[in-house]
Every structure is written in C-alpha cells, then in structure tokens.
PDB file of N, CA and C in Angstrom:
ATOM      1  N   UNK A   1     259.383 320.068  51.413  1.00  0.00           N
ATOM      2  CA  UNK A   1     259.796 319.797  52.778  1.00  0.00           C
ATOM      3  C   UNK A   1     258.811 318.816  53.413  1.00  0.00           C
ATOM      4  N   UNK A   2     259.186 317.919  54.031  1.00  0.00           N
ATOM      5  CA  UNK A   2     258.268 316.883  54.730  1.00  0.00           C
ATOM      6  C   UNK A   2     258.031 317.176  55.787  1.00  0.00           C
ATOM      7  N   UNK A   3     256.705 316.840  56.196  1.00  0.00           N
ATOM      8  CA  UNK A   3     256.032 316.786  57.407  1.00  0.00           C
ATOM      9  C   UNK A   3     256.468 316.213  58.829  1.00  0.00           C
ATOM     10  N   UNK A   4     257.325 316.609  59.363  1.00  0.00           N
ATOM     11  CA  UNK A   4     257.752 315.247  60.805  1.00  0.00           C
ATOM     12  C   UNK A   4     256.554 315.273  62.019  1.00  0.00           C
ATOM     13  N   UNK A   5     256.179 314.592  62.053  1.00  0.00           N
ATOM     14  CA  UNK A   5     255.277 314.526  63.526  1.00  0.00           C
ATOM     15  C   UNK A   5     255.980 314.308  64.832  1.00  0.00           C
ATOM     16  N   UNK A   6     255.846 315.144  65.634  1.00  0.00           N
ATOM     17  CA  UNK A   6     256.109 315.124  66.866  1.00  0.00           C
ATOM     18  C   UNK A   6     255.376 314.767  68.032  1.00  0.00           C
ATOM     19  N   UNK A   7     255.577 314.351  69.351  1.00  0.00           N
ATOM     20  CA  UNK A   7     254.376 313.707  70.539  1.00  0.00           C
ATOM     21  C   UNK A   7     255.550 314.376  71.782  1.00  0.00           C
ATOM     22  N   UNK A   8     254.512 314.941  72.720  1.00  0.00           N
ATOM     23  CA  UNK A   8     254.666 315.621  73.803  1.00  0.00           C
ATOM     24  C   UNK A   8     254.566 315.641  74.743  1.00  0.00           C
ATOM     25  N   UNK A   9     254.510 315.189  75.950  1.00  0.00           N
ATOM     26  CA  UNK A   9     253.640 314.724  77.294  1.00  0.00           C
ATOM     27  C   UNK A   9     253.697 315.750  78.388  1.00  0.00           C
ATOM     28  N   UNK A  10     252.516 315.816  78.679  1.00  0.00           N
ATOM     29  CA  UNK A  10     251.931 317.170  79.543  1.00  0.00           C
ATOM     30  C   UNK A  10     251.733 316.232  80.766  1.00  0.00           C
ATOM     31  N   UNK A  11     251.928 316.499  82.046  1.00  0.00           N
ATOM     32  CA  UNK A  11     251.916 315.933  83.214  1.00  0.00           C
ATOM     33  C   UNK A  11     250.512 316.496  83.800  1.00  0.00           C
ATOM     34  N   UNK A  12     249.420 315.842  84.562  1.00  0.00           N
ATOM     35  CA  UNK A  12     248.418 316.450  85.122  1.00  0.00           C
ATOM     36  C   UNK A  12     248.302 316.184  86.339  1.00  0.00           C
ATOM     37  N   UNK A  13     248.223 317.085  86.903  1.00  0.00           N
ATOM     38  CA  UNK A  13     248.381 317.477  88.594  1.00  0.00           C
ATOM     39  C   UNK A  13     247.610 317.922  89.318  1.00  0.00           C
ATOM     40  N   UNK A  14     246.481 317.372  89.647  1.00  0.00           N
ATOM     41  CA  UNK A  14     245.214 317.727  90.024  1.00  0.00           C
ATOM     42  C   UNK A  14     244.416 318.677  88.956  1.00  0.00           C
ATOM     43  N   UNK A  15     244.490 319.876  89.009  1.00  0.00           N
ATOM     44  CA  UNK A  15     243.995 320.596  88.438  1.00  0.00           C
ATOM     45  C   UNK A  15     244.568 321.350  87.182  1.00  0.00           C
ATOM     46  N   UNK A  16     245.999 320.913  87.338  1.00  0.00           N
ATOM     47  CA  UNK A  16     247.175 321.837  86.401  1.00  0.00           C
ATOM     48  C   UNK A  16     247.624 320.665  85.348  1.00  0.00           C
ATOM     49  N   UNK A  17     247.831 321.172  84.039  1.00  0.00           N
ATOM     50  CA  UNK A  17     248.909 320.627  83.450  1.00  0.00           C
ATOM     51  C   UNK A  17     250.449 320.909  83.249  1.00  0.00           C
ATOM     52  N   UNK A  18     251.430 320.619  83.333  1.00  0.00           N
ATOM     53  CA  UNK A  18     252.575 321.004  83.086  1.00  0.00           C
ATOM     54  C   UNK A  18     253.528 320.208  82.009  1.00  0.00           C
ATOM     55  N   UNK A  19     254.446 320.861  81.507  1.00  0.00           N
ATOM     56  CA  UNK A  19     255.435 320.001  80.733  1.00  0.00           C
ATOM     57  C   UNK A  19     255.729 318.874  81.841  1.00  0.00           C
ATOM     58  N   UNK A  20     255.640 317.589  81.190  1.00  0.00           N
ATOM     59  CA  UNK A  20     256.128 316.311  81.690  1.00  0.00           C
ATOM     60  C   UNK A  20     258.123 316.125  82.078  1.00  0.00           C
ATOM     61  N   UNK A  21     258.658 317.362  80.639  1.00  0.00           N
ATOM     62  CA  UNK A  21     260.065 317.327  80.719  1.00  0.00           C
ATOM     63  C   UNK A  21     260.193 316.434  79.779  1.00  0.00           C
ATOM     64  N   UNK A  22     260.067 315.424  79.084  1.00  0.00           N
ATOM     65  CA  UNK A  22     260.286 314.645  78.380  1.00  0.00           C
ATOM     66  C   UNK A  22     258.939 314.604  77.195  1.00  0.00           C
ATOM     67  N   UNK A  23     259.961 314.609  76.447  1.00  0.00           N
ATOM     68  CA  UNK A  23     259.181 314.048  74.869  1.00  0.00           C
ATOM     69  C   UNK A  23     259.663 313.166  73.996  1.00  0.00           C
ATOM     70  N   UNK A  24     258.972 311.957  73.931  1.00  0.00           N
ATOM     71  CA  UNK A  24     259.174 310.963  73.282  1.00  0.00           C
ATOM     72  C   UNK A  24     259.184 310.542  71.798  1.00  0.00           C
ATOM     73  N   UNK A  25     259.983 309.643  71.394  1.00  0.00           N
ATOM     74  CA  UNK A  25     260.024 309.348  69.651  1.00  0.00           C
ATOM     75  C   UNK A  25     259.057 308.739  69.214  1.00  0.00           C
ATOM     76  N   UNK A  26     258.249 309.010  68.330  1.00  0.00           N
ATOM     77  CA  UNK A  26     257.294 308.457  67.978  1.00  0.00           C
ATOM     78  C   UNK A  26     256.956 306.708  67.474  1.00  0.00           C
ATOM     79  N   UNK A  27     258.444 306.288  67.384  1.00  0.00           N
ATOM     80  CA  UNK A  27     258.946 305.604  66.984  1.00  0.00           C
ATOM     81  C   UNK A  27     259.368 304.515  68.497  1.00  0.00           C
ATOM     82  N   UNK A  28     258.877 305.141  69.548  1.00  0.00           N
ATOM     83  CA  UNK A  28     259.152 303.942  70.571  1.00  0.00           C
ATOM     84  C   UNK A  28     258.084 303.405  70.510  1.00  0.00           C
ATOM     85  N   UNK A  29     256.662 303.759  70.121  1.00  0.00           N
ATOM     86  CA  UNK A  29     255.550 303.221  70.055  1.00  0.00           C
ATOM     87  C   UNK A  29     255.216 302.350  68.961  1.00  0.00           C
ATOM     88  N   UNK A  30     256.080 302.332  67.667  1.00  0.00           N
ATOM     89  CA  UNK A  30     256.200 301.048  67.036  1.00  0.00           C
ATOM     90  C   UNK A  30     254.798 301.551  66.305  1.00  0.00           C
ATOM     91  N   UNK A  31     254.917 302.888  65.471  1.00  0.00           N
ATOM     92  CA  UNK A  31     253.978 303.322  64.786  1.00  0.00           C
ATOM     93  C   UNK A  31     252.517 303.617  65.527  1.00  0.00           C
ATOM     94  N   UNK A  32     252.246 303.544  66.573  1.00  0.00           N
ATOM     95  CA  UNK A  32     250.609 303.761  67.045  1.00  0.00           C
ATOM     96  C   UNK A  32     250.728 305.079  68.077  1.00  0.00           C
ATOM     97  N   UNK A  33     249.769 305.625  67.771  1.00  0.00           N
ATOM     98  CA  UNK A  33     249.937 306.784  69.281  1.00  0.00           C
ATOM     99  C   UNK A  33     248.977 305.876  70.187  1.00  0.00           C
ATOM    100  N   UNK A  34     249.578 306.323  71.477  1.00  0.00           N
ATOM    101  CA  UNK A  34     248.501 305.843  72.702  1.00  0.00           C
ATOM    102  C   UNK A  34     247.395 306.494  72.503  1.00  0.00           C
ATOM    103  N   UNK A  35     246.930 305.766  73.063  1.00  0.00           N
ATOM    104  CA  UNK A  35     245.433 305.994  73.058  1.00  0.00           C
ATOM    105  C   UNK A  35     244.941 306.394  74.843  1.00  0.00           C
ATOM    106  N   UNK A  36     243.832 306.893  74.949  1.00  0.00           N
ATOM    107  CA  UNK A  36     243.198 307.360  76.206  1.00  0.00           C
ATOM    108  C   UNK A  36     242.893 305.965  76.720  1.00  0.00           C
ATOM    109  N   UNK A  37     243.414 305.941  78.401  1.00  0.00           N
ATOM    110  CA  UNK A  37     243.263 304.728  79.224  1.00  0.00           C
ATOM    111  C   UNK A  37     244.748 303.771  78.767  1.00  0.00           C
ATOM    112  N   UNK A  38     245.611 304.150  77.733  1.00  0.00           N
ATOM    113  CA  UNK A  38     246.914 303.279  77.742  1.00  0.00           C
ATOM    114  C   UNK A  38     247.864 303.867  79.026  1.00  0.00           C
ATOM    115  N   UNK A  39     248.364 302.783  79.390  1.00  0.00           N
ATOM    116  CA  UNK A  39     249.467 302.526  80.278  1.00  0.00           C
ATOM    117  C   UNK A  39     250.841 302.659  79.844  1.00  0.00           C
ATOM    118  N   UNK A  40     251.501 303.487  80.162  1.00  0.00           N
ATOM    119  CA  UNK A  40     252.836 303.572  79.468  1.00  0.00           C
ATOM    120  C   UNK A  40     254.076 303.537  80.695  1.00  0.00           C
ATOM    121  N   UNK A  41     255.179 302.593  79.983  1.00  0.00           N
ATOM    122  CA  UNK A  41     256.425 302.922  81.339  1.00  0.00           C
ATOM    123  C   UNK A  41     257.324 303.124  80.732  1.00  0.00           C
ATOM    124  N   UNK A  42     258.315 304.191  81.883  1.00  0.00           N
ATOM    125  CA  UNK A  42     259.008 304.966  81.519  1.00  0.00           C
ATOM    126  C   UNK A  42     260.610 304.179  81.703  1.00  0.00           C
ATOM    127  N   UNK A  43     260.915 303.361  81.163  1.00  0.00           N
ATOM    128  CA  UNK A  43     262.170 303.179  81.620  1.00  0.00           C
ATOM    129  C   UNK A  43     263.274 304.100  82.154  1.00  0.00           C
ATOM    130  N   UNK A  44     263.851 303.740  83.393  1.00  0.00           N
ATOM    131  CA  UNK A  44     264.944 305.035  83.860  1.00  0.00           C
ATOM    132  C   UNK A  44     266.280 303.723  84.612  1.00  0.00           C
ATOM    133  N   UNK A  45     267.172 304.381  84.921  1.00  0.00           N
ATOM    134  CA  UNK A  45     268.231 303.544  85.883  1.00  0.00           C
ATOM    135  C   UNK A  45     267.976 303.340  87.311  1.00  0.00           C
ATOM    136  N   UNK A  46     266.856 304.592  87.580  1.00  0.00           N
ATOM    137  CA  UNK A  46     267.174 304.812  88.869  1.00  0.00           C
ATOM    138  C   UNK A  46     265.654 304.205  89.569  1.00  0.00           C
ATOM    139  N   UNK A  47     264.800 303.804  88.912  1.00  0.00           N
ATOM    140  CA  UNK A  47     263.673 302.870  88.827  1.00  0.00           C
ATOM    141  C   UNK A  47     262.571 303.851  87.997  1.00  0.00           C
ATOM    142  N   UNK A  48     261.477 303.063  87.454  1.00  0.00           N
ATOM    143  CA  UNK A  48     260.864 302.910  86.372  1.00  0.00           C
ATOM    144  C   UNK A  48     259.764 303.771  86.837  1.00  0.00           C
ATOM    145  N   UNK A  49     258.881 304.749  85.857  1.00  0.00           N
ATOM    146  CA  UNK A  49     257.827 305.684  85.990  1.00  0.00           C
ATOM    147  C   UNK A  49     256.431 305.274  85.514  1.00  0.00           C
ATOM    148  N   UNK A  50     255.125 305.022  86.052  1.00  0.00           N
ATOM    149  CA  UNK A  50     254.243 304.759  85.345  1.00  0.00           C
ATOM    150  C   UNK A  50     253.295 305.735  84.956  1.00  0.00           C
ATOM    151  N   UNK A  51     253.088 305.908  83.748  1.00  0.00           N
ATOM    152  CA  UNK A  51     252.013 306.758  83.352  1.00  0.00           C
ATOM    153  C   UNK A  51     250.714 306.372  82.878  1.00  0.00           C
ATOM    154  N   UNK A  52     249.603 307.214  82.752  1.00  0.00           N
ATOM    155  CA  UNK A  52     248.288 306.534  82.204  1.00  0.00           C
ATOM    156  C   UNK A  52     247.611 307.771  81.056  1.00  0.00           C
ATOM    157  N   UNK A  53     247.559 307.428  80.184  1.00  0.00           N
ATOM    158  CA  UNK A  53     246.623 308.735  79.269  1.00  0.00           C
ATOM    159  C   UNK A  53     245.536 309.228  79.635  1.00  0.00           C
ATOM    160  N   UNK A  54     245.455 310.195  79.620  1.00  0.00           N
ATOM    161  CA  UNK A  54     243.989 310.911  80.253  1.00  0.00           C
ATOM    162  C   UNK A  54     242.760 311.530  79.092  1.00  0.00           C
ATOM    163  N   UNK A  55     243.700 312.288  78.091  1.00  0.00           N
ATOM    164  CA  UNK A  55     243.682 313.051  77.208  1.00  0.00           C
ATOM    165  C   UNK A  55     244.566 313.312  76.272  1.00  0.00           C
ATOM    166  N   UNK A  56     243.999 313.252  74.774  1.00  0.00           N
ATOM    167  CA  UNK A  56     245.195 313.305  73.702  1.00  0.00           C
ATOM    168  C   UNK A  56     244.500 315.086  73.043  1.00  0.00           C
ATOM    169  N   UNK A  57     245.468 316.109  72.579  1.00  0.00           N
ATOM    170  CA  UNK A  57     245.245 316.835  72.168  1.00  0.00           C
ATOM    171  C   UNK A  57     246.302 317.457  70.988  1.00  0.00           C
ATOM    172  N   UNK A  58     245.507 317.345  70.077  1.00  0.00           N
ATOM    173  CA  UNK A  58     246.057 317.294  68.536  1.00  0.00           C
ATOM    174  C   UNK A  58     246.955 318.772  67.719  1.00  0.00           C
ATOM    175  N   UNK A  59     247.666 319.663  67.589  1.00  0.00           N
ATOM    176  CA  UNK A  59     248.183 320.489  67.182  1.00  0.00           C
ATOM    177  C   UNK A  59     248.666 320.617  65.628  1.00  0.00           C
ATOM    178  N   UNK A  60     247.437 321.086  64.975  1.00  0.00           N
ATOM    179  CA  UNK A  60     247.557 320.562  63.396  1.00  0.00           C
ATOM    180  C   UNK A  60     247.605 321.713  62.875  1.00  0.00           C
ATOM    181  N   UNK A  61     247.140 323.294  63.368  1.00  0.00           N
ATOM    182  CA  UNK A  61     247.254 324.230  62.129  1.00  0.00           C
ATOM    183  C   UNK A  61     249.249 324.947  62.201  1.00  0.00           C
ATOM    184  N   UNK A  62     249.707 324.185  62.509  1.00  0.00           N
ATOM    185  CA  UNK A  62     251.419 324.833  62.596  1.00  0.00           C
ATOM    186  C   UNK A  62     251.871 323.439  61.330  1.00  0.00           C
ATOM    187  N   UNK A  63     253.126 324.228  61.072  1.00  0.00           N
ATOM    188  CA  UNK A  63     254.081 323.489  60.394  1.00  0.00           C
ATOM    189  C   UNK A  63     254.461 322.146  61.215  1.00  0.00           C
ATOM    190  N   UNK A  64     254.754 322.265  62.195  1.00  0.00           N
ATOM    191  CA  UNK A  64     255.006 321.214  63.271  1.00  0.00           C
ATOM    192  C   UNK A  64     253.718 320.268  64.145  1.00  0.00           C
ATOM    193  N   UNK A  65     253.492 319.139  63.235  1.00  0.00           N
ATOM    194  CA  UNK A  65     252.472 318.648  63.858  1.00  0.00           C
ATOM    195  C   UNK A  65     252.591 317.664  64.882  1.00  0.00           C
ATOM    196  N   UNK A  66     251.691 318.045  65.889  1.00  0.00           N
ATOM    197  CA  UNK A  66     251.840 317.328  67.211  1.00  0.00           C
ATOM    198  C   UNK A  66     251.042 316.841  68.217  1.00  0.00           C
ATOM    199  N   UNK A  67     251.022 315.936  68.663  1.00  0.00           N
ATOM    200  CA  UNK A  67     250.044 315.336  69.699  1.00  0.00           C
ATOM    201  C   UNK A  67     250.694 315.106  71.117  1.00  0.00           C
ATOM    202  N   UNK A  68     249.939 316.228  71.944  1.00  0.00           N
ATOM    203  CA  UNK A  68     250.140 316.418  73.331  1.00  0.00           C
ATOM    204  C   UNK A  68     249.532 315.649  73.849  1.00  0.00           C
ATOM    205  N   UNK A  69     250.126 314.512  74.806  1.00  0.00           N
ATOM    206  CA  UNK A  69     249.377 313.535  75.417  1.00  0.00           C
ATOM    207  C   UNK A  69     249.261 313.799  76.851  1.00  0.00           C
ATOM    208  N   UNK A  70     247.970 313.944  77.381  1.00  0.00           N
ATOM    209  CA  UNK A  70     247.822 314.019  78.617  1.00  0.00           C
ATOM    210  C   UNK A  70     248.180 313.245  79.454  1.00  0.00           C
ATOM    211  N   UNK A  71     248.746 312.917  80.429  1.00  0.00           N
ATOM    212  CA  UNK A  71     249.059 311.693  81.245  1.00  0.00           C
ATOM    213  C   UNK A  71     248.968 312.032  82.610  1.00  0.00           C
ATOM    214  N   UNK A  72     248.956 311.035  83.579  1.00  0.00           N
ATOM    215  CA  UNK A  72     248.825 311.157  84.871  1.00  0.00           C
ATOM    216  C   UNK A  72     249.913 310.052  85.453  1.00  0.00           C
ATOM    217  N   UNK A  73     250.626 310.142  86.514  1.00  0.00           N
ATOM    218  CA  UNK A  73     251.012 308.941  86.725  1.00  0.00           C
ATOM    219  C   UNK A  73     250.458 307.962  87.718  1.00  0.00           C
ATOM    220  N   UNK A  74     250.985 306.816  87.578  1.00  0.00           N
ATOM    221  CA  UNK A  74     250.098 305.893  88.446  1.00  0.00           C
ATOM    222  C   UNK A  74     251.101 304.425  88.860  1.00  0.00           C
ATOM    223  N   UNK A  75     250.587 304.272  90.071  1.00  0.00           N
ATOM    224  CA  UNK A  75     251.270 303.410  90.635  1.00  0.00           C
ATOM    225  C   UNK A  75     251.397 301.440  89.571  1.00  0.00           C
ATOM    226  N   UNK A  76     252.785 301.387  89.807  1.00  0.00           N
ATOM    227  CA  UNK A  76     252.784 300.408  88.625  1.00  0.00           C
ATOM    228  C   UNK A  76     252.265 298.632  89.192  1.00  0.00           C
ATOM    229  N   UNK A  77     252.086 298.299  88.331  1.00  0.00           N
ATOM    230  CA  UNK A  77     252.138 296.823  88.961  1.00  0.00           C
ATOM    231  C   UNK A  77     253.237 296.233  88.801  1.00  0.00           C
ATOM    232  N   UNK A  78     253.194 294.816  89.406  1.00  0.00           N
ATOM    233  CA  UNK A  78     254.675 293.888  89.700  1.00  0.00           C
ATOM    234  C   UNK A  78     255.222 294.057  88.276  1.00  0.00           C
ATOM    235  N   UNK A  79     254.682 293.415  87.157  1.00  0.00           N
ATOM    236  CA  UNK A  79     255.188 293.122  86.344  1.00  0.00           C
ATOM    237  C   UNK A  79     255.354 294.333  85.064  1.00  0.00           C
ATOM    238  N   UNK A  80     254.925 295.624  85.305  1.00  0.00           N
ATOM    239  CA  UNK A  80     255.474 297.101  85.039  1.00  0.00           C
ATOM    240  C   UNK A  80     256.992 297.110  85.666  1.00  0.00           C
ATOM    241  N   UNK A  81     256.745 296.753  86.816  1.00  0.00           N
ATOM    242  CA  UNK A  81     258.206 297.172  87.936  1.00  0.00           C
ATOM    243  C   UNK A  81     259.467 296.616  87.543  1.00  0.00           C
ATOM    244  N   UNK A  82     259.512 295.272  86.617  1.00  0.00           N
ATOM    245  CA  UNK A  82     260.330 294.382  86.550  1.00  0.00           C
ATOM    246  C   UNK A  82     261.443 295.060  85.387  1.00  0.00           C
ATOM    247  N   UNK A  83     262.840 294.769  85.870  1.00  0.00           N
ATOM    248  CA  UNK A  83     263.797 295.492  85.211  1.00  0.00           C
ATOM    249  C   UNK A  83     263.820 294.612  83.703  1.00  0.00           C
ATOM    250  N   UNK A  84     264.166 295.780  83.149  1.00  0.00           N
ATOM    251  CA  UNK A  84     263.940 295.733  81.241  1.00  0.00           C
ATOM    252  C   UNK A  84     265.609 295.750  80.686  1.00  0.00           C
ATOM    253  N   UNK A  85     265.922 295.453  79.766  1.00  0.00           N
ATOM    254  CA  UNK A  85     267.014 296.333  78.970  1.00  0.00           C
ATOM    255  C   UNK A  85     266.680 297.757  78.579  1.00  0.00           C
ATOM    256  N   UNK A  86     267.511 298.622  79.534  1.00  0.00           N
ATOM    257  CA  UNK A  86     267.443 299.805  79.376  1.00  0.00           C
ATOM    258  C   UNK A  86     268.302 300.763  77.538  1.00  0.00           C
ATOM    259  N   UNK A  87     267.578 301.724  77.671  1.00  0.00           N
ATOM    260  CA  UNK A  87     268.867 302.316  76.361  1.00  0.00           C
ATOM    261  C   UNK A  87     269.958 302.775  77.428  1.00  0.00           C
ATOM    262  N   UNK A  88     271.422 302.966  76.738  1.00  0.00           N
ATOM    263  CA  UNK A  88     272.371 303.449  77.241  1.00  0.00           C
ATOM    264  C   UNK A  88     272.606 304.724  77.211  1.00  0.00           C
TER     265      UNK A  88
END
C-alpha cells in the first residue's frame, strides 16, 4: 500500500489555533511545501484570501502522513488582489 501525503491548514487567532476548513492538494504547490514566512492566496469567486505561514508541524508516526501548516491571514497586496483564472 502506498504512502499518500496529505497538508492541512490550521488558522491562528491570536492565541488559538483552529481548523482553517480547507485542506489543500499537495499538488497546487507544484511539488514544494511552503515554507515558514511564505505567502499564499486563496483563490475564491467572491474575492481572494491571503495567508502567511507561521509554523509547519509534521505528523509522521500514523499511516497518514501530514503537514499541518500554521497560517495567519494577512492583508494582501495590489497585485495578490488581482483576479486570476479561477477553478470551476
């Protein structure tokens, strides 16, 4: 049976973490995990989310291996803001 890796995003809220609600394909990142201090945007319809890594935390003794990425969000710049081809 093969190994699938999974990535998770934990939302941080002053003092709390919470599920972000969304977990991403590892595969939108074009093979690399973010790294701490990357900038990530969230494409949506209803306008676009910016996030920033805070903390990566690794989940290796389960069958299901996974990297919970800490994130915070953060206000985007112009050219974050600018509409993309969305997925459908």
């Amino acid at each position: 049976m093969a190994n699938t890796f999974y990535m998770r995003f934990l939302l941080k809220r002053g003092d709390q973490i919470e599920d972000a609600q969304f977990d991403p394909d590892p595969l939108d990142f074009g093979g690399h995990l973010p790294a701490v201090g990357d900038r990530i945007v969230r494409f949506l319809r209803g306008g676009n989310e910016g996030y920033r890594v805070v903390e990566r935390i690794f989940d290796v003794g389960s069958r299901h291996k996974t990297a919970n990425l800490v994130v915070e969000r953060v206000s985007m710049t112009d050219i974050e803001r600018l509409p993309r081809f969305a997925r459908k």
